[in-house]
Protein backbone atom coordinates (compact mmCIF):
# COMPACT_ATOMS: atom_id res chain seq x y z
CA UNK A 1 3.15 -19.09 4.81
CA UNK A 2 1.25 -16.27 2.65
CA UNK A 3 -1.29 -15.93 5.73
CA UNK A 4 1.29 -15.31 8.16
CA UNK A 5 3.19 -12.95 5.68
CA UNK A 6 0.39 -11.11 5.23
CA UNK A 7 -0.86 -11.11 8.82
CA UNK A 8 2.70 -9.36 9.46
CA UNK A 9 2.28 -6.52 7.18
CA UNK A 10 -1.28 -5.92 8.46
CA UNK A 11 0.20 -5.71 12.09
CA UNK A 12 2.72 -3.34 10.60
CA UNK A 13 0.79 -1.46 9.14
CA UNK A 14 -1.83 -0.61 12.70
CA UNK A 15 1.50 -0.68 14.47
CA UNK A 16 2.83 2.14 12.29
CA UNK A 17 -0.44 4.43 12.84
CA UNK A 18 0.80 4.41 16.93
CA UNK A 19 4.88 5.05 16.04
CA UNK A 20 4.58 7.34 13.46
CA UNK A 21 2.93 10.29 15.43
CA UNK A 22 5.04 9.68 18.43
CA UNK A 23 8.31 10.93 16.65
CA UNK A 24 6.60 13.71 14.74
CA UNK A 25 5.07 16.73 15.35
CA UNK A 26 1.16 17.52 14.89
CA UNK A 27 0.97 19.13 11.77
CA UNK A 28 2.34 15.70 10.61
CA UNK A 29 -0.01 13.60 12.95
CA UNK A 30 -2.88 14.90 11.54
CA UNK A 31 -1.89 14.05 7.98
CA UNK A 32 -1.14 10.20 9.09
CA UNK A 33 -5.13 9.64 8.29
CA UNK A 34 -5.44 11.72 4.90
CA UNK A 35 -6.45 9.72 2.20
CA UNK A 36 -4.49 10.24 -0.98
CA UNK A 37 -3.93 8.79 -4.80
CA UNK A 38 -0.70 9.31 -6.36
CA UNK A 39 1.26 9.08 -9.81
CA UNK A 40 4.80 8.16 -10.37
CA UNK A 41 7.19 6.85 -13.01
CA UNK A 42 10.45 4.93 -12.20
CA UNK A 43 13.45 3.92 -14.63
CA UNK A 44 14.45 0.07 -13.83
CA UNK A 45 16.34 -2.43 -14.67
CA UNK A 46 15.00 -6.38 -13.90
CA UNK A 47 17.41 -9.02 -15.45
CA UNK A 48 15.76 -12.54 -14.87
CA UNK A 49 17.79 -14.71 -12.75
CA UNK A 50 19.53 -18.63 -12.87
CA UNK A 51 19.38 -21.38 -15.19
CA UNK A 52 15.80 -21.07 -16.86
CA UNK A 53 14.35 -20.05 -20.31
CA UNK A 54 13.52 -16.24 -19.19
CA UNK A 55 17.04 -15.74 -18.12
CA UNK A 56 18.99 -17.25 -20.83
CA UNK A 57 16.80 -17.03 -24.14
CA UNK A 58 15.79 -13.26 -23.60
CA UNK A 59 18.36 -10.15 -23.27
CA UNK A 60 16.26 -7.77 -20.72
CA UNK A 61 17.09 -3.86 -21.67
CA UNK A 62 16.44 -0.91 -18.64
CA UNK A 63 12.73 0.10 -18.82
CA UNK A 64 10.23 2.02 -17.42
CA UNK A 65 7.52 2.05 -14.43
CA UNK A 66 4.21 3.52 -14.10
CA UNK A 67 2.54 3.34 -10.92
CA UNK A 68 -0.54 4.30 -9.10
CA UNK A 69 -1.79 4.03 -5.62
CA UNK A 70 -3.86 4.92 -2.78
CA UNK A 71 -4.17 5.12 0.87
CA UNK A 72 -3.62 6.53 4.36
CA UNK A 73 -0.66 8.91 3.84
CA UNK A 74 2.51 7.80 5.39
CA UNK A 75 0.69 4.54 6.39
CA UNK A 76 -0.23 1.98 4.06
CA UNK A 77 -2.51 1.13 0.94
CA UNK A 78 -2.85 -0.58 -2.16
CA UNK A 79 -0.83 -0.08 -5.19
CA UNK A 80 -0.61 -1.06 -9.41
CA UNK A 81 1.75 -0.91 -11.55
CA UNK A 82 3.12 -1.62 -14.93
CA UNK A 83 6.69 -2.54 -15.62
CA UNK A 84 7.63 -2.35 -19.21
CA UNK A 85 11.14 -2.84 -21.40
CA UNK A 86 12.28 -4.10 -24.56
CA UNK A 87 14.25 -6.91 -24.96
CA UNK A 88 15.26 -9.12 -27.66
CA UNK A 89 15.81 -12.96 -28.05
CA UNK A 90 19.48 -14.41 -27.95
CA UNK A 91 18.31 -16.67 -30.98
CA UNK A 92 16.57 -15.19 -34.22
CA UNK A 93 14.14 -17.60 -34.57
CA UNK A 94 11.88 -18.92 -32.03
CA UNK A 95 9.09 -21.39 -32.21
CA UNK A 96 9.43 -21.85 -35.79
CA UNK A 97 9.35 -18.53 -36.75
CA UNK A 98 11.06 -15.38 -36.79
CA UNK A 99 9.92 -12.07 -34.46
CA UNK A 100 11.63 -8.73 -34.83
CA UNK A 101 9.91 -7.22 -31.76
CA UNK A 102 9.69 -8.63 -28.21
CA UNK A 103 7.84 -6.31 -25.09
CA UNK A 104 7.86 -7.12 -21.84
CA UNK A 105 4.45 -5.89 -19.73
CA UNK A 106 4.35 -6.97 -16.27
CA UNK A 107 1.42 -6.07 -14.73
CA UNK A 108 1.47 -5.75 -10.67
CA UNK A 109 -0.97 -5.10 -7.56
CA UNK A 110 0.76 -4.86 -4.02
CA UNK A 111 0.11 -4.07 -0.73
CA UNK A 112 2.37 -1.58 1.36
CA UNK A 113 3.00 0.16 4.65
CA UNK A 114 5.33 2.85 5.43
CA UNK A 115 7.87 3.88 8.59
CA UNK A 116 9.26 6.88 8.48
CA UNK A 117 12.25 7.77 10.85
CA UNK A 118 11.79 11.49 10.35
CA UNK A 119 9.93 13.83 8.82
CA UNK A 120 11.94 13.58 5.14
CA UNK A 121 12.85 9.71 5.20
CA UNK A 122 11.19 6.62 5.76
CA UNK A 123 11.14 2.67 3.89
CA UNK A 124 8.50 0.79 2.75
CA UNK A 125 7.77 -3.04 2.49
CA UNK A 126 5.84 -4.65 -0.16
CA UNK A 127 3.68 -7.95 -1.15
CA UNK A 128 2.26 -8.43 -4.68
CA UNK A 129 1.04 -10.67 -7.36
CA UNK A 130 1.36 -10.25 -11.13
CA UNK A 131 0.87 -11.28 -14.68
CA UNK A 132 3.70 -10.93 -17.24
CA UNK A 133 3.44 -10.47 -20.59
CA UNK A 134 5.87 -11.60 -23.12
CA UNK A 135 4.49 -10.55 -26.54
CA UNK A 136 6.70 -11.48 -30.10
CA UNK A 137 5.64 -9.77 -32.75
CA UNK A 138 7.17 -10.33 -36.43
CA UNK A 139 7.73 -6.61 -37.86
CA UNK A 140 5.01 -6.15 -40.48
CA UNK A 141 2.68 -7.60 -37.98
CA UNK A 142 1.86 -10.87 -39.74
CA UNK A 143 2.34 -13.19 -37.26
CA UNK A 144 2.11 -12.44 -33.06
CA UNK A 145 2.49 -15.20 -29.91
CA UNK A 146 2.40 -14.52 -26.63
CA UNK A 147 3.29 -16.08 -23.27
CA UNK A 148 1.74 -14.94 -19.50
CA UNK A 149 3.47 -15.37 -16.53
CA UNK A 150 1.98 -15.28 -12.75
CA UNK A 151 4.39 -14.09 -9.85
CA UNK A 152 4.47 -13.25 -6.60
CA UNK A 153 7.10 -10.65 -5.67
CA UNK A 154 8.47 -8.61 -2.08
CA UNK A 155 9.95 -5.67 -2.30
CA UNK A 156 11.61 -2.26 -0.06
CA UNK A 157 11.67 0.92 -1.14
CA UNK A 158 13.07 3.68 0.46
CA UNK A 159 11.04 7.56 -0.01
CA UNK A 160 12.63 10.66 0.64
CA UNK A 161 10.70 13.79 0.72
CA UNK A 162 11.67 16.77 -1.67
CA UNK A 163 9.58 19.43 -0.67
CA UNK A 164 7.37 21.27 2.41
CA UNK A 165 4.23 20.00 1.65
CA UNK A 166 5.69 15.92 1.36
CA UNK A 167 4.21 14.87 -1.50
CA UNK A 168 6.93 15.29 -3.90
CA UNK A 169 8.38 11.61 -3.14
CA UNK A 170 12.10 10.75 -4.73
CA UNK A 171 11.96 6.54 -4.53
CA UNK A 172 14.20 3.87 -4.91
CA UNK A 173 14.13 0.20 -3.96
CA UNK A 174 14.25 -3.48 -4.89
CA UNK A 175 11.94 -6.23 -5.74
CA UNK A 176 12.46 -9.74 -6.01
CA UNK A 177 9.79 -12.16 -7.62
CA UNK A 178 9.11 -15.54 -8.63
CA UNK A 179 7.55 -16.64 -11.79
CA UNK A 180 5.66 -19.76 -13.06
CA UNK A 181 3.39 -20.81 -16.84
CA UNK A 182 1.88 -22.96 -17.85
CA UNK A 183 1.68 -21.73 -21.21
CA UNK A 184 3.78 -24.25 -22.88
CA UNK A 185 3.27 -27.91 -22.97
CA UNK A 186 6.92 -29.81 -23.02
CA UNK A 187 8.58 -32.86 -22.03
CA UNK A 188 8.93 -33.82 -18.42
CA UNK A 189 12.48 -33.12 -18.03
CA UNK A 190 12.49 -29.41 -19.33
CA UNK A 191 9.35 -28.23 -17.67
CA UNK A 192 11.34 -26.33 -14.91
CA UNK A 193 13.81 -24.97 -17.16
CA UNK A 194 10.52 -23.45 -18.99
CA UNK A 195 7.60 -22.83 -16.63
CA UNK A 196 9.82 -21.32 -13.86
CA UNK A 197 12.04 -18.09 -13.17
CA UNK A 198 12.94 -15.41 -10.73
CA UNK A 199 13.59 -11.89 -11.32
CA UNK A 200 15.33 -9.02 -9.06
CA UNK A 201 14.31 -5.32 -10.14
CA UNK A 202 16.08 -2.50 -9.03
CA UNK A 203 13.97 1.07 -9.20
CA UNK A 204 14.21 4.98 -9.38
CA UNK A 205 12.21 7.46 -9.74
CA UNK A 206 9.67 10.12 -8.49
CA UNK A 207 5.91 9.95 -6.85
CA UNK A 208 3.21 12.82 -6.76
CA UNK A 209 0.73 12.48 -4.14
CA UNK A 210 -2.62 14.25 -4.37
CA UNK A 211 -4.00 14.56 -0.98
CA UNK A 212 -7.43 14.79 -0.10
CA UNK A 213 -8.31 16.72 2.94
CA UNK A 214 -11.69 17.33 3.26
């Protein structure tokens, strides 16, 4: 299934190199095969989803995103990202202790490729993997515990030019993922309940691309 998802997006993405430049003009062409690295920061909220020990032991607060990528511009490329938030635990004490401070750090490469209708809007599809972080720490630091989390997560945002020179980027979008531990050892009959969740993340924010055209 992850082949044939991923053969897709490829076929997407050399499909969007011969659509692209026959709806825009040749200024625009040209910059289709422009190699670029960009910053950008998002605010987000991701609440985790169904009956599972993510979703019901931990109240998820809106956070931030910091991302970074590179590419062909207005085709495709690689991205990373961090997804970060506060929370804190429906139940003071946890694991036989107590922790005053919980963080969230998910950590997340993807792939994308971009369609743009027009010359200010286009959307953009996404495949990742990732490793959350859940990190407790009591407050005067004496005691820490953390659990890691892999996922897999698809996403579509939508970019919207602000300026001339297009690479002034307002974004927004959605990304679901699944998640999975095996961090803690527990009885057969709660493992689910434990090692598994889903989470949907809703994002907005900006994107500065830095283009290189020598």
């Amino acid at each position: 299934m992850k082949i044939l998802i991923l053969t897709f997006l490829l076929s997407g993405c050399l499909q969007n190199q011969f659509i692209y430049p026959q709806t825009m003009g040749s200024e625009n062409v040209r910059s289709n095969k422009i190699p670029f690295f960009s910053l950008g920061i998002q605010a987000h909220y991701a609440p985790f989803l169904g009956d599972n020990f993510l979703s019901e032991h931990y109240e998820i607060r809106p956070g931030y995103i910091l991302e970074s990528r590179f590419g062909l511009k207005d085709i495709c490329g690689l991205g990373f990202s961090l997804v970060k938030n506060q929370t804190k635990s429906y139940e003071a004490e946890f694991l036989g202790n107590f922790f005053n401070d919980i963080q969230f750090r998910d950590f997340g490469l993807f792939f994308y490729y971009q369609f743009f209708f027009n010359e200010k809007f286009g959307i953009e599809p996404q495949l990742g993997l990732g490793l959350l972080s859940v990190k407790h720490q009591h407050i005067d630091n004496r005691d820490k515990f953390k659990l890691h989390y892999q996922n897999v997560f698809a996403g579509l945002n939508g970019n919207f030019n602000l300026n001339t020179k297009r690479n002034l980027i307002l974004i927004g979008g959605v990304r679901y993922g699944g998640y999975a531990t095996d961090d803690i050892t527990i009885n057969k009959d709660d493992l689910g309940y434990i090692r598994k969740s889903t989470r949907i993340l809703t994002q907005i924010g900006f994107r500065w691309e830095i283009l290189d055209k020598r």
